[in-house]
Protein backbone atom coordinates (compact mmCIF):
# COMPACT_ATOMS: atom_id res chain seq x y z
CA UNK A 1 0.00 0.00 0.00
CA UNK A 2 1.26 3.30 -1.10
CA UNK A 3 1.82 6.25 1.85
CA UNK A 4 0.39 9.47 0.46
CA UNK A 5 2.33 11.58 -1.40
CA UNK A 6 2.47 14.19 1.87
CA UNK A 7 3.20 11.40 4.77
CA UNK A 8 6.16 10.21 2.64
CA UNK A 9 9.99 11.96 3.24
CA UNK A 10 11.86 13.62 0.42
CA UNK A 11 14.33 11.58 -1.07
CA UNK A 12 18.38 11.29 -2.21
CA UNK A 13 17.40 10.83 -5.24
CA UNK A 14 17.41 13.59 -8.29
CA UNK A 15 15.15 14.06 -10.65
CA UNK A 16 12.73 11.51 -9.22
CA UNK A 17 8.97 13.18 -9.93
CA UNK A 18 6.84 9.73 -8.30
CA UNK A 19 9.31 7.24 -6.37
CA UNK A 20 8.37 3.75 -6.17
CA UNK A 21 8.23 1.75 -2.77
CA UNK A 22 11.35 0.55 -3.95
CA UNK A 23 12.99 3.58 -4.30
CA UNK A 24 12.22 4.47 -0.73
CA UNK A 25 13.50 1.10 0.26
CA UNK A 26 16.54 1.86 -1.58
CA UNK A 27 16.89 5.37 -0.22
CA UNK A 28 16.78 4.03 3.34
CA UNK A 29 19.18 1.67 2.64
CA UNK A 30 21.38 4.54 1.46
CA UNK A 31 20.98 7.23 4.21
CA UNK A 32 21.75 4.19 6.74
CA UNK A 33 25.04 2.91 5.00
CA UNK A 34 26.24 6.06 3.79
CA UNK A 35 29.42 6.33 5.48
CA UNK A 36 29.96 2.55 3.68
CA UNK A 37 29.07 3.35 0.14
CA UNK A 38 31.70 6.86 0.37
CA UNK A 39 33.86 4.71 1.28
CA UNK A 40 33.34 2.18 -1.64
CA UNK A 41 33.06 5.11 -3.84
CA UNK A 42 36.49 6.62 -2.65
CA UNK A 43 37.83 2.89 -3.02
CA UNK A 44 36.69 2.75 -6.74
CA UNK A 45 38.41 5.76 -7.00
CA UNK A 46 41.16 4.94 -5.99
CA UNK A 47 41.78 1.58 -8.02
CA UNK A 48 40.60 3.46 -11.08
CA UNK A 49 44.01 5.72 -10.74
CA UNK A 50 46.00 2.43 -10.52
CA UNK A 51 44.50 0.24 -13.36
CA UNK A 52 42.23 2.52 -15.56
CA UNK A 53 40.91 -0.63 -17.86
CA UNK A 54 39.59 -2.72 -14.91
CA UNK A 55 37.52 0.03 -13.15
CA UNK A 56 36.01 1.67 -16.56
CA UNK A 57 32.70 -0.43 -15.34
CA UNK A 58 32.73 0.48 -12.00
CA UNK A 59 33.82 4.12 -12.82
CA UNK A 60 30.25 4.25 -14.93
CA UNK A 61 28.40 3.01 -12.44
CA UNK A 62 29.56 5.60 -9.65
CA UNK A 63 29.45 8.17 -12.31
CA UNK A 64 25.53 7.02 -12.04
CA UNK A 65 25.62 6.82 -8.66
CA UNK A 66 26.34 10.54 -8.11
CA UNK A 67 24.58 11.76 -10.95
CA UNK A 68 20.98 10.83 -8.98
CA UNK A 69 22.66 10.47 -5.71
CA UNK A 70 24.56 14.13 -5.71
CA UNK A 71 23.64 14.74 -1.73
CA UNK A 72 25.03 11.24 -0.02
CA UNK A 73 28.06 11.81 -1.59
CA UNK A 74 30.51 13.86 1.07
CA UNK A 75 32.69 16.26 0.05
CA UNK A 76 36.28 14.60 -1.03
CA UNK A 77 34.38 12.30 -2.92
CA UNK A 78 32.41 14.94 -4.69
CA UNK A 79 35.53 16.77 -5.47
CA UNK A 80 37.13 13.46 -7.10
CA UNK A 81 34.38 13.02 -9.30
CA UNK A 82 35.08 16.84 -10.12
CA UNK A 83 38.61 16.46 -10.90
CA UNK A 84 38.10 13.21 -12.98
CA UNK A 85 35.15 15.33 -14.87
CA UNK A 86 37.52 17.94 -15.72
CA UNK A 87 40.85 15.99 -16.96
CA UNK A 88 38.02 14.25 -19.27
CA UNK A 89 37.22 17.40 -20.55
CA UNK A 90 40.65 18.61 -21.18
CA UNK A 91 41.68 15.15 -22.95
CA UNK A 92 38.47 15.06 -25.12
CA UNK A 93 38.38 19.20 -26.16
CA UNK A 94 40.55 20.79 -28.47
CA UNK A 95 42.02 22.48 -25.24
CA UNK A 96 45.18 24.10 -26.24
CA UNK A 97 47.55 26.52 -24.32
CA UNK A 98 46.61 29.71 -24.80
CA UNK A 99 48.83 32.70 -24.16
CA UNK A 100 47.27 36.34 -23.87
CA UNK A 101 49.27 39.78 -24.48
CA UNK A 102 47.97 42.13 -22.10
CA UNK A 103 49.08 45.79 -22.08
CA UNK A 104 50.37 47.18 -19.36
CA UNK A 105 47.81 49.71 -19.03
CA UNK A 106 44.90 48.85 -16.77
CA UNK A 107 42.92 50.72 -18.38
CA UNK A 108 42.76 48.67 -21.59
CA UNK A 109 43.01 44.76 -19.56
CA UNK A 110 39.00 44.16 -20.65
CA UNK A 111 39.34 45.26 -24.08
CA UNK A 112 43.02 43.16 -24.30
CA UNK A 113 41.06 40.16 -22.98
CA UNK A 114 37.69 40.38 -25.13
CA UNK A 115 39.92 40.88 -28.52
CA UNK A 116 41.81 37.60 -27.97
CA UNK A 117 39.04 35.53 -26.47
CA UNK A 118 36.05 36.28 -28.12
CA UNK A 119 36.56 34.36 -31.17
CA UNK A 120 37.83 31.15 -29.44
CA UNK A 121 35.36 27.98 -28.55
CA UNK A 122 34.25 26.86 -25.16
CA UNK A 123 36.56 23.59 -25.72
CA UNK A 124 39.41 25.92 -26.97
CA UNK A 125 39.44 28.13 -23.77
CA UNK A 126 39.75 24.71 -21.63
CA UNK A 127 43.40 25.11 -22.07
CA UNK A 128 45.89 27.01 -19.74
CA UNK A 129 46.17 30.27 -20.25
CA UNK A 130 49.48 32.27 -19.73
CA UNK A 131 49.54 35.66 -19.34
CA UNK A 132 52.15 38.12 -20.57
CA UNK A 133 52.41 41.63 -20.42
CA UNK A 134 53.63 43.84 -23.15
CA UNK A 135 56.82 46.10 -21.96
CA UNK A 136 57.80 43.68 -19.58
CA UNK A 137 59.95 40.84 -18.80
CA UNK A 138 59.16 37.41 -16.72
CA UNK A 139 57.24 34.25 -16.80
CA UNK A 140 53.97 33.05 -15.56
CA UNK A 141 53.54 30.73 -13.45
CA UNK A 142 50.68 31.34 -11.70
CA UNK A 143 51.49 34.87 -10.46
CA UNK A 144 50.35 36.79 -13.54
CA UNK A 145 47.75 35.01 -14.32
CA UNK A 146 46.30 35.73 -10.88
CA UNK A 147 46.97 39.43 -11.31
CA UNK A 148 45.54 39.49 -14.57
CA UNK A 149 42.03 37.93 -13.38
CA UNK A 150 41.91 40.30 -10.37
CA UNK A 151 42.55 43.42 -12.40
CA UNK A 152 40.21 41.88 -15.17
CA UNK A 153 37.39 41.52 -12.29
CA UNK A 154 37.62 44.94 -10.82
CA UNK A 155 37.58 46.12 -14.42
CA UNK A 156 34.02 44.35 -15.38
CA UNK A 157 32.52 45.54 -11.84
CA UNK A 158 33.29 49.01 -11.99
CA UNK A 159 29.59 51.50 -12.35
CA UNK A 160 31.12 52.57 -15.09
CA UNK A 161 31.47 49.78 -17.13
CA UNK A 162 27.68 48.52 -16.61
CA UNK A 163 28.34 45.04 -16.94
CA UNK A 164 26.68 44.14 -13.26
């Protein structure tokens, strides 16, 4: 016998409209062992980094997993599933290293930036990005391109550029 719809709990699950009994039995099951399944999904993980061809299964399945179970997930394990998500999308795109020639002047950093990446694709900016600024000498690694997003930000949320 079905509860009705207002006596029965929310659920883990995503995208679920009308969950079956067995989907609450399921969920139950879930909420109790949670602890247990992040630590088979962290496990999975784990072994996938070692031997890539014999966890391709079980990597689909968690993929699964999370994709309707977001919320049991905790944190590290979420964040794996991020990084994975994101090397895939740099291996797959045509990400390529991009280098940018900013001026000097602060006052021109937004129009620098828009000229050189308006034309590119969303898999083309998936590359890294280097930064170098006309007039002067050095290389980036890391401390430029830093500068260069800070002085880019303050740039788009100034009144008068009416971006925001």
């Amino acid at each position: 016998m079905k509860k009705p719809r207002a006596a029965r709990k929310t659920t883990i699950f995503r995208d679920v409209e009308d969950p079956s009994e067995g989907l609450y039995t399921l969920n139950r099951f879930c909420l109790q062992n949670k602890a247990l399944l992040n630590k088979l999904v962290k496990a999975v993980y784990v072994a996938s980094a070692k031997d890539k061809e014999a966890a391709s299964k079980d990597i689909t399945t968690i993929t699964e997993f999370i994709r309707f179970m977001p919320n049991l997930l905790d944190f590290e394990n979420k964040r794996m599933y991020f990084k994975k998500e994101i090397k895939k999308l740099r291996r797959g795109g045509f990400a390529r290293n991009l280098t940018l020639y900013v001026r000097r002047d602060r006052a021109h950093i937004m129009d620098d930036a828009f000229s050189q990446l308006s034309h590119l694709s969303a898999n083309e900016l998936r590359g890294k990005m280097t930064i170098e600024y006309t007039g002067e000498r050095g290389q980036d690694v890391g401390g430029l391109t830093r500068d260069f997003f800070c002085e880019l930000s303050k740039e788009m949320f100034k009144s008068g550029t009416a971006l925001f």
